[in-house]
Structure formats: structure tokens, C-alpha cells
N, C-alpha and C. Protein backbone atom coordinates (compact mmCIF):
# COMPACT_ATOMS: atom_id res chain seq x y z
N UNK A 1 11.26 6.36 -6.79
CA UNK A 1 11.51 6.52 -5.36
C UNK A 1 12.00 5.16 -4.85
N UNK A 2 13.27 5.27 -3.87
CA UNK A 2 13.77 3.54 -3.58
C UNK A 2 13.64 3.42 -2.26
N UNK A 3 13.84 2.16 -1.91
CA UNK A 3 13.72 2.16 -0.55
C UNK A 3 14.14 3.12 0.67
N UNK A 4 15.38 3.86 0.20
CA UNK A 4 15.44 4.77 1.21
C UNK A 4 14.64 6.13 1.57
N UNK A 5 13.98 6.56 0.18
CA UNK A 5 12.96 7.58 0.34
C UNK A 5 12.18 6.90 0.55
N UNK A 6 11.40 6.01 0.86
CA UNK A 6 10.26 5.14 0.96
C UNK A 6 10.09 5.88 2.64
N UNK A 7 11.28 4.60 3.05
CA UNK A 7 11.38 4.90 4.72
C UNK A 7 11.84 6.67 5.36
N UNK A 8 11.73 7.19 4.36
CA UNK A 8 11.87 8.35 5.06
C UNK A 8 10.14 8.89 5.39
N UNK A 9 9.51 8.87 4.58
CA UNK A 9 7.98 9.37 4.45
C UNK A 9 7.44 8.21 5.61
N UNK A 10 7.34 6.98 5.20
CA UNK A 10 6.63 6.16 6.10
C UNK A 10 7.11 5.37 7.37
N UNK A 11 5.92 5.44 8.08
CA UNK A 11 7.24 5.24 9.63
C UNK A 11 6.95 3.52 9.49
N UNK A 12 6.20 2.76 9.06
CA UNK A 12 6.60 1.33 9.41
C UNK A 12 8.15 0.45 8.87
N UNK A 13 8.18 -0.27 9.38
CA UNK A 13 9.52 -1.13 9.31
C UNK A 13 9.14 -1.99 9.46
N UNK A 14 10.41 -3.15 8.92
CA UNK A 14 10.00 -4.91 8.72
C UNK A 14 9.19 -5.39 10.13
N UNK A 15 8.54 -5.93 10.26
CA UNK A 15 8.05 -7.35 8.92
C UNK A 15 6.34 -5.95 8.49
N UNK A 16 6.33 -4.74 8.67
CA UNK A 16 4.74 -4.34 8.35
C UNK A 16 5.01 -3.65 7.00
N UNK A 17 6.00 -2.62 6.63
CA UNK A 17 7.05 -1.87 5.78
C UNK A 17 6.30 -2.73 3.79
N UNK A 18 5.50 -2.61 3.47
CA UNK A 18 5.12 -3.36 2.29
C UNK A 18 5.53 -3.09 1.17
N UNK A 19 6.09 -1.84 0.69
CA UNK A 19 6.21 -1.33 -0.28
C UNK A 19 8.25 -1.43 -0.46
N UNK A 20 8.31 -1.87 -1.14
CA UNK A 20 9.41 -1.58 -1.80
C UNK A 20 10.38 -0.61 -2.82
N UNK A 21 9.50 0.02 -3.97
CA UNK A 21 10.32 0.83 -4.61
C UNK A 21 8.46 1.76 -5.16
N UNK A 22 8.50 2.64 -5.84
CA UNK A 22 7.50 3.48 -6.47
C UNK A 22 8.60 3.50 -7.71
N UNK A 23 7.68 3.28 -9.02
CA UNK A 23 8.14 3.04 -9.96
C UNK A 23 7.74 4.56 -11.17
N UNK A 24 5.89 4.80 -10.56
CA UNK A 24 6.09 5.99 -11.19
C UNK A 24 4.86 6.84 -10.36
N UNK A 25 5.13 8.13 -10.25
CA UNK A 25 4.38 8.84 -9.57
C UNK A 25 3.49 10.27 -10.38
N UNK A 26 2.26 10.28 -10.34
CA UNK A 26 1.89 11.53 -10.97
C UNK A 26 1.44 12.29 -10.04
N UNK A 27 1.41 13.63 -9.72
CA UNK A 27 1.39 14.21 -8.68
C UNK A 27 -0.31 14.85 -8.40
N UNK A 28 -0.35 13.93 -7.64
CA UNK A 28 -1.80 14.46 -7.06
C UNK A 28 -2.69 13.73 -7.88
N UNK A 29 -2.52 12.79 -8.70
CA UNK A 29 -3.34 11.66 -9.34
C UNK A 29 -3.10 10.17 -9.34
N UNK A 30 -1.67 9.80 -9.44
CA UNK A 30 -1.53 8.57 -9.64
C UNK A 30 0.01 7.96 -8.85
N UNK A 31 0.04 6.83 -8.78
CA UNK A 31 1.34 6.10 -8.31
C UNK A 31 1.02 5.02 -8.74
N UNK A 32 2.19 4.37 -8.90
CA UNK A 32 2.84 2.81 -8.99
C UNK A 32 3.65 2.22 -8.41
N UNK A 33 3.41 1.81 -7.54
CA UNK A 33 4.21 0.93 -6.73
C UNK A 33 4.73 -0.79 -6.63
N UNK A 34 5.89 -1.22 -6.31
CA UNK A 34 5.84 -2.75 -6.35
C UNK A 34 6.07 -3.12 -4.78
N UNK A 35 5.50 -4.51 -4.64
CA UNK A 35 5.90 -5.23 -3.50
C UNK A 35 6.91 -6.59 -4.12
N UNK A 36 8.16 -6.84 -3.73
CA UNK A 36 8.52 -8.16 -3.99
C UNK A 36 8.07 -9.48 -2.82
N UNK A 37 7.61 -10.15 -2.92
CA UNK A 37 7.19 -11.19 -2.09
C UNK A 37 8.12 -12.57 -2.42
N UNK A 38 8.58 -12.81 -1.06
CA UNK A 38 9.60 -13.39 -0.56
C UNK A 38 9.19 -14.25 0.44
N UNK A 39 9.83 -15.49 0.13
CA UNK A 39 9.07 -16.76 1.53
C UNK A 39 9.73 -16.13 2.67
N UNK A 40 10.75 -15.36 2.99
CA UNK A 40 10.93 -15.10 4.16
C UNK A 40 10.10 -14.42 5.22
N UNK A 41 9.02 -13.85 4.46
CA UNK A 41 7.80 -13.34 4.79
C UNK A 41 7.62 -13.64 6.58
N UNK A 42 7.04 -13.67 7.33
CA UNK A 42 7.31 -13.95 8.41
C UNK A 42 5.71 -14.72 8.53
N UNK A 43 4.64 -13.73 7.79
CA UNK A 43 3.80 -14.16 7.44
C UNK A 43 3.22 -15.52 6.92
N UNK A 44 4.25 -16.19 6.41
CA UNK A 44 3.79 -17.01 5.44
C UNK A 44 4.11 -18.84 6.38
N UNK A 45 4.41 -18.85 7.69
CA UNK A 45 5.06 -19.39 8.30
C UNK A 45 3.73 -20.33 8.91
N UNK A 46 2.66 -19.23 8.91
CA UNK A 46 1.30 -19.65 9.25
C UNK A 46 0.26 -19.58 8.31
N UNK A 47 0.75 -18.56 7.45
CA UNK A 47 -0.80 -18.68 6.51
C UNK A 47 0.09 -18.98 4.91
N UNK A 48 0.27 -20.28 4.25
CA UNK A 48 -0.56 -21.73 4.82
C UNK A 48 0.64 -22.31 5.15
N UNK A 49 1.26 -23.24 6.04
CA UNK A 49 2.69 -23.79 6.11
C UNK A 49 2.96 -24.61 4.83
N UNK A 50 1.40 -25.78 4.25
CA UNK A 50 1.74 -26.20 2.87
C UNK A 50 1.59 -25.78 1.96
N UNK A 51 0.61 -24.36 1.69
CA UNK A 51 0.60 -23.70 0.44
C UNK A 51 0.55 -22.09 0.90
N UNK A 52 1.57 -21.64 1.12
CA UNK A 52 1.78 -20.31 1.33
C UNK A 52 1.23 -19.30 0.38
N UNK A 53 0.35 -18.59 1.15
CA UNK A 53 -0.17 -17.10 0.70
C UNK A 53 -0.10 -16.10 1.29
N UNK A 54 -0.18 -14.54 0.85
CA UNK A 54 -0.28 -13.11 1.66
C UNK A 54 -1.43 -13.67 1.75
N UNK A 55 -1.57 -12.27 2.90
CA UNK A 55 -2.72 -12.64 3.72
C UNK A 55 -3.52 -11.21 3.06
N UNK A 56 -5.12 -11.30 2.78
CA UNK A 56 -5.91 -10.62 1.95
C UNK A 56 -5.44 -9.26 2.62
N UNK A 57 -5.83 -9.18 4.40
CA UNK A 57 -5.45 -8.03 4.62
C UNK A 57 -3.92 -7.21 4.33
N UNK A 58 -2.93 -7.66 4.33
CA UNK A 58 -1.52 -7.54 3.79
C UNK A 58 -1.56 -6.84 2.57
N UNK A 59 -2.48 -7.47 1.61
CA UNK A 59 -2.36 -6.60 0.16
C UNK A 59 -3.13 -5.47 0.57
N UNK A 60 -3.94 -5.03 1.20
CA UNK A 60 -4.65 -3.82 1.63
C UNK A 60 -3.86 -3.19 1.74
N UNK A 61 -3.16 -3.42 3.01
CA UNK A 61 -2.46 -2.12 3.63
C UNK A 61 -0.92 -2.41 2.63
N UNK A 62 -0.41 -3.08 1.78
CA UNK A 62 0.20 -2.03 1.19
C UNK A 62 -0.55 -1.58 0.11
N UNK A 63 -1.44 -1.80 -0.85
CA UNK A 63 -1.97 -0.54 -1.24
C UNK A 63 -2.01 0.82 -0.50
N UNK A 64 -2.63 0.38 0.90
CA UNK A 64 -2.74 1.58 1.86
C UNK A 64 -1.62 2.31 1.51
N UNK A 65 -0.57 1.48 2.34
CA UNK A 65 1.08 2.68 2.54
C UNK A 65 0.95 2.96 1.01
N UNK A 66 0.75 2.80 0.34
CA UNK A 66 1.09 3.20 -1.48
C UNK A 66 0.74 4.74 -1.28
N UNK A 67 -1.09 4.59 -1.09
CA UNK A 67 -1.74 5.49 -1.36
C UNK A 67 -0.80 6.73 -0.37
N UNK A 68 -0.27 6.03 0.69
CA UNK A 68 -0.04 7.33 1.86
C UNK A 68 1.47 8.27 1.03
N UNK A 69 2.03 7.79 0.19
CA UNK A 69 3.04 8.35 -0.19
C UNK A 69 2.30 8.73 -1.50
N UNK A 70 1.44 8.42 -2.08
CA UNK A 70 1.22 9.76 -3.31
C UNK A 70 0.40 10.62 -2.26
N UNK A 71 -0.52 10.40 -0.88
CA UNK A 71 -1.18 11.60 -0.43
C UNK A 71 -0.01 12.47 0.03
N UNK A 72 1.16 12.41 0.76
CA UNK A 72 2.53 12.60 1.18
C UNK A 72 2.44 13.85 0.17
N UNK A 73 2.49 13.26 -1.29
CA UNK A 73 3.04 13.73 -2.11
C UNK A 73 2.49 14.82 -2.89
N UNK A 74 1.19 14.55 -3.14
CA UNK A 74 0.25 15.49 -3.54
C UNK A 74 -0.19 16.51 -2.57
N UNK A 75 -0.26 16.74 -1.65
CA UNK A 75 -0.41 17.34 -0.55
C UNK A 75 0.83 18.28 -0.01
N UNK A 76 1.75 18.05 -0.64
CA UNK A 76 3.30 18.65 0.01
C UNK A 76 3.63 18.45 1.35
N UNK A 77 3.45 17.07 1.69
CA UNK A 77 3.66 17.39 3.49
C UNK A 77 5.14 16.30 3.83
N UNK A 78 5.50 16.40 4.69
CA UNK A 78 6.42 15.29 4.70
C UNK A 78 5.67 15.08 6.08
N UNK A 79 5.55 13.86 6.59
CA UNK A 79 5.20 13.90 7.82
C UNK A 79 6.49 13.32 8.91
N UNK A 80 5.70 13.66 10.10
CA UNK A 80 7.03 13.65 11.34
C UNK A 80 6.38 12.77 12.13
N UNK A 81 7.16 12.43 13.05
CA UNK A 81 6.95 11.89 14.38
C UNK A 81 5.57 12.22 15.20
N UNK A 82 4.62 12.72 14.41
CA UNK A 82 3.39 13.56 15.35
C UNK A 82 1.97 13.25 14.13
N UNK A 83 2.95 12.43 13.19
CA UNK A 83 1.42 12.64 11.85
C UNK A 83 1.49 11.12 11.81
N UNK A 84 0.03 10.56 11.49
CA UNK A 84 -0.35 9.34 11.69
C UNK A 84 -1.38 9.63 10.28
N UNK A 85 -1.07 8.25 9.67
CA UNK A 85 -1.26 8.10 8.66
C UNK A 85 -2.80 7.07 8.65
N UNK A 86 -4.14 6.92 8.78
CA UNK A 86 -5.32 6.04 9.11
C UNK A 86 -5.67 5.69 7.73
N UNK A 87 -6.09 4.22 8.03
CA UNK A 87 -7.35 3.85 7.10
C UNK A 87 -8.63 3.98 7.63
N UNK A 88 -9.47 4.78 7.00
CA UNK A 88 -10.91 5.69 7.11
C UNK A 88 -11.80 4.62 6.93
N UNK A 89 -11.89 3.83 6.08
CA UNK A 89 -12.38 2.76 5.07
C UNK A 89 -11.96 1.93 4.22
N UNK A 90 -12.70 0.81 3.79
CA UNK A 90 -12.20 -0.02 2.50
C UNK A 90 -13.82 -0.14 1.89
N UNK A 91 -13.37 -0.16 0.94
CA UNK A 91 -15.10 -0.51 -0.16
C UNK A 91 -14.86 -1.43 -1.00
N UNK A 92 -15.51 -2.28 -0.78
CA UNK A 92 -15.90 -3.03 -2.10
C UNK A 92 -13.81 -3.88 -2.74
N UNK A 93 -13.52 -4.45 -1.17
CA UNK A 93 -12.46 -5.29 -1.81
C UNK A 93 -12.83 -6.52 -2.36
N UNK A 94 -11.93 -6.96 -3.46
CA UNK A 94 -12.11 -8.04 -3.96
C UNK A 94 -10.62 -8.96 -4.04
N UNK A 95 -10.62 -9.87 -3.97
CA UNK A 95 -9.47 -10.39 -4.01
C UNK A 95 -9.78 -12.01 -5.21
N UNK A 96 -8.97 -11.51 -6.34
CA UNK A 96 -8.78 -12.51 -8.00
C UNK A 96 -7.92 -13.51 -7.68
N UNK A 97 -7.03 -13.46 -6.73
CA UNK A 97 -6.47 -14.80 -6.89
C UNK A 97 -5.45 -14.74 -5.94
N UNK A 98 -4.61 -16.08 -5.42
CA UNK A 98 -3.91 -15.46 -4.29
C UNK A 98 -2.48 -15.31 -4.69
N UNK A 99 -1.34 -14.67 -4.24
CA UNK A 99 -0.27 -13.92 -4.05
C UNK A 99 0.60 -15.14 -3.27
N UNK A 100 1.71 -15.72 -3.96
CA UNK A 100 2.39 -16.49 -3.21
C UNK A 100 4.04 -15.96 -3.51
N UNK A 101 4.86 -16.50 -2.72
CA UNK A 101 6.39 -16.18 -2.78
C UNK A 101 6.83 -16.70 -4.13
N UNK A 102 7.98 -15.45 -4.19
CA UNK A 102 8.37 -15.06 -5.34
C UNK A 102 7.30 -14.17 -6.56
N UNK A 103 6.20 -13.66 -6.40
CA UNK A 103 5.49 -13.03 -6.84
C UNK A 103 6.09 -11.10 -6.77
N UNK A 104 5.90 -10.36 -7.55
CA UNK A 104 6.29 -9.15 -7.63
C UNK A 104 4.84 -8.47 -7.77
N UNK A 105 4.44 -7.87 -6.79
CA UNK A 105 3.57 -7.44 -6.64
C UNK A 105 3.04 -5.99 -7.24
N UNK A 106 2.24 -5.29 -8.32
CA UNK A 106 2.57 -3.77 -8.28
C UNK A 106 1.01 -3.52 -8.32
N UNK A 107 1.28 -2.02 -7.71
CA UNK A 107 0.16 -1.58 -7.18
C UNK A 107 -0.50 -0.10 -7.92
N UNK A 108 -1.09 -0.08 -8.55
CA UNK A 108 -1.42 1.20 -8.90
C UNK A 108 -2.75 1.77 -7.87
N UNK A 109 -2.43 3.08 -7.80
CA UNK A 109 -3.41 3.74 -7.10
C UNK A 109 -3.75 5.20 -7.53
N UNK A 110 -5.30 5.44 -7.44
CA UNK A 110 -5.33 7.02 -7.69
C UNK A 110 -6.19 7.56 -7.00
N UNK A 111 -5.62 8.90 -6.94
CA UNK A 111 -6.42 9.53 -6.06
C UNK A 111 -7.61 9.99 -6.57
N UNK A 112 -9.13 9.74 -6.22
CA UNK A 112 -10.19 10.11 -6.69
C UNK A 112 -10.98 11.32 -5.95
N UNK A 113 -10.88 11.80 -4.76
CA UNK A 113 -10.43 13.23 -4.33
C UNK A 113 -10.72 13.68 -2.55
N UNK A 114 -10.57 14.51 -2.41
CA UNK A 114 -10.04 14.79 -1.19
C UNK A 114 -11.28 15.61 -0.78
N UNK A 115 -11.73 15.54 0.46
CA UNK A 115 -12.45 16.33 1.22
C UNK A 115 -12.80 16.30 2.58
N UNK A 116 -12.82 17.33 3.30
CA UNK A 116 -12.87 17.39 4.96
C UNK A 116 -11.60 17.07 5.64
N UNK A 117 -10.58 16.52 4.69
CA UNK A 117 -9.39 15.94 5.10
C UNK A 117 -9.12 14.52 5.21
N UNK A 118 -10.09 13.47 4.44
CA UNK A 118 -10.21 12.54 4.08
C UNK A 118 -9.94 12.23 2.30
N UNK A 119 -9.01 11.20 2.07
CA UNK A 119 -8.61 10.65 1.00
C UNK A 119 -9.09 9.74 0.43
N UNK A 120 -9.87 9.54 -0.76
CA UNK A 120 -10.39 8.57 -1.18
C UNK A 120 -9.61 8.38 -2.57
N UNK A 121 -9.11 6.49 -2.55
CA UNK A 121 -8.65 6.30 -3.31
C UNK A 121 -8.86 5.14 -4.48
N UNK A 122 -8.97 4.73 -5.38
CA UNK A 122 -9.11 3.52 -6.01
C UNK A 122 -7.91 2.64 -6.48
N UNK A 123 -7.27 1.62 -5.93
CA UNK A 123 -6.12 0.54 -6.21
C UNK A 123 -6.79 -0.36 -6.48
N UNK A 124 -5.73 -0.97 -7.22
CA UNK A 124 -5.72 -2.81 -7.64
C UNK A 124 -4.12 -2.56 -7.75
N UNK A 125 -4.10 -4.50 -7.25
CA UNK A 125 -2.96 -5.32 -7.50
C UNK A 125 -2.69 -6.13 -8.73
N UNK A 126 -1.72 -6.24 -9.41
CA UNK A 126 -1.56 -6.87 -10.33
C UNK A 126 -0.37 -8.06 -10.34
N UNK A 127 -0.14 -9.04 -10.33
CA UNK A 127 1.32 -10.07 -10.89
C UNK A 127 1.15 -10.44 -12.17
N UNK A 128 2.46 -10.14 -12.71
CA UNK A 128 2.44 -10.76 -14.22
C UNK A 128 0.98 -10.16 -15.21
N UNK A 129 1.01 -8.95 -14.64
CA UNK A 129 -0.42 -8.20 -15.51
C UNK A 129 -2.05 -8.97 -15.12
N UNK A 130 -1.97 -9.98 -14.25
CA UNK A 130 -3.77 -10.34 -13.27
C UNK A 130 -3.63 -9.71 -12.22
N UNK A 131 -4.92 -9.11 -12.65
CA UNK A 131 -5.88 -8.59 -11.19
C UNK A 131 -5.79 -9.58 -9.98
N UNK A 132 -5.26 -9.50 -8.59
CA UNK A 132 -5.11 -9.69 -7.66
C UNK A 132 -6.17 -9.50 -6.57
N UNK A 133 -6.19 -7.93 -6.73
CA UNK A 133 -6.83 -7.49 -5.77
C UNK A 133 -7.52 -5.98 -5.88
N UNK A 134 -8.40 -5.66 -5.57
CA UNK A 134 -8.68 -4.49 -5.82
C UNK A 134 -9.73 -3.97 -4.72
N UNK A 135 -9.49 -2.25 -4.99
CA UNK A 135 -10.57 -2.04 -3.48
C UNK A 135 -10.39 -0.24 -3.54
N UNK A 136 -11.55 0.38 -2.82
CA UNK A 136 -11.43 1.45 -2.68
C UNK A 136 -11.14 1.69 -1.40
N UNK A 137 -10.04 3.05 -1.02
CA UNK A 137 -9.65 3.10 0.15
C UNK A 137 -10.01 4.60 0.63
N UNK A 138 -10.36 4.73 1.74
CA UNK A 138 -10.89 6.03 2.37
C UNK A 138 -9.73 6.42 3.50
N UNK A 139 -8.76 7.24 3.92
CA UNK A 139 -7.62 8.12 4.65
C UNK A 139 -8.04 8.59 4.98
N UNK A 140 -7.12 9.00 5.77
CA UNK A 140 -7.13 10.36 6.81
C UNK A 140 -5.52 10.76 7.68
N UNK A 141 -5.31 11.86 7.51
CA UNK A 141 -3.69 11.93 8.33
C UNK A 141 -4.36 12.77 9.35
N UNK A 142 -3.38 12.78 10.90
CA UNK A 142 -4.08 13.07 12.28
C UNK A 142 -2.66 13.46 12.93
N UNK A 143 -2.76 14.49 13.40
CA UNK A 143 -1.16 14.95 14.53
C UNK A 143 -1.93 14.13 15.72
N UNK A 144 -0.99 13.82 15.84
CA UNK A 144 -1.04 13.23 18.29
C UNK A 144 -0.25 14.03 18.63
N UNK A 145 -0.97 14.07 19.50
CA UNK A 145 -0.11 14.81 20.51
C UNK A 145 1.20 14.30 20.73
């Protein structure tokens, strides 16, 4: 999946937009996703000006958006202008080491299962094959009015 199906499923755009390409998808169990990280970051301007890092929450939520395009996906929904995509929860994040520019970020995530209409998922981050980051994530998709 490339950037242009990306942005069709998910409504954020630069600088929040984290995900870059899905590399492999199993349906209704698994995804892989990458982030490329780039000093242009807008982020990185403040956190650190002399030793630039993502910021812990940043690797969350793109795991998050990860997870929201295999739920997208496993689920059969495309969502519209009326579906809002939530984080329910996080459990037990950990963060191995920090994430600086020029780093290629990939994300695996799976879905560990669904109920009441809540998504629970398990990701980690990896560069160059180290654990980054890891965490369980709890969803939920919601129409507004």
C-alpha cells in the first residue's frame, strides 16, 4: 500500500500523517508498516535542537495510524468524513532507544482481538532490526455527527 492509498483511508496530513508505505498486510491479523524519519521533521526543531529525537509520543501514534489501516482493513470499512478513528488506551509502552533523523522506522502490528467495538492491538518499532518501542494499543472507530 503507498502513500496514496495510505491517505485515502486516513484523514491526517503533514506534519501528523506518520506512516509512509505498508509493506505487508495480513488480513485481520497482521501489518507492516515503515516510517522514514527525516530532519525536516518539524518536530525535531525543539525536541532536542542539539541532539534530535521523535518524540516517544510520535512513535505511538504512528503505530496507532498503522493499527487503524489493518482495523480499516480487517473490518471491510473504508471510512468517511463522519468516522473517527480513537486511541482507547496504551499498555505497558516501552521505549529501547531513541529514533533520530535519517532512521527508517517499521512497525509491525497485530491484531489480538476485537470486542464491544474496541481494538486491541500489540506493536513494536524496530530500526535496523532493534526494538525501539513497543506497547499495547486499545481503539475504537466512532461516526460524529
Amino acid at each position: 500500500m503507498d502513500i496514496h492509498q495510505i491517505l485515502k483511508l486516513l484523514p491526517h496530513r503533514y506534519p501528523i500523517l506518520l506512516v509512509d508505505r505498508v509493506l505487508e498486510i495480513e488480513k485481520g491479523k497482521r501489518i507492516k508498516a515503515l516510517k522514514n524519519v527525516s530532519i525536516n521533521e518539524p518536530f525535531f526543531m525543539g525536541h532536542f535542537p542539539k541532539y534530535p529525537v521523535m518524540p516517544g509520543v510520535l512513535m505511538l501514534e504512528a503505530m496507532a495510524q498503522t493499527a487503524a489501516l489493518l482495523a480499516f482493513h480487517a473490518l471491510d470499512v473504508m471510512p468517511d468524513e463522519n468516522t473517527v478513528y480513537y486511541f482507547a488506551g496504551i499498555d505497558n509502552a516501552r521505549f529501547k532507544r531513541p529514533v533520530s533523523p535519517g532512521d527508517q522506522v517499521i512497525m509491525d502490528v497485530t491484531l489480538d482481538r476485537t470486542k464491544a467495538g474496541i481494538l486491541k492491538f500489540s506493536a513494536t518499532s524496530r530500526v535496523d532490526g532493534q526494538l525501539v518501542c513497543q506497547a499495547g494499543l486499545l481503539c475504537t472507530m466512532r461516526t460524529i455527527a
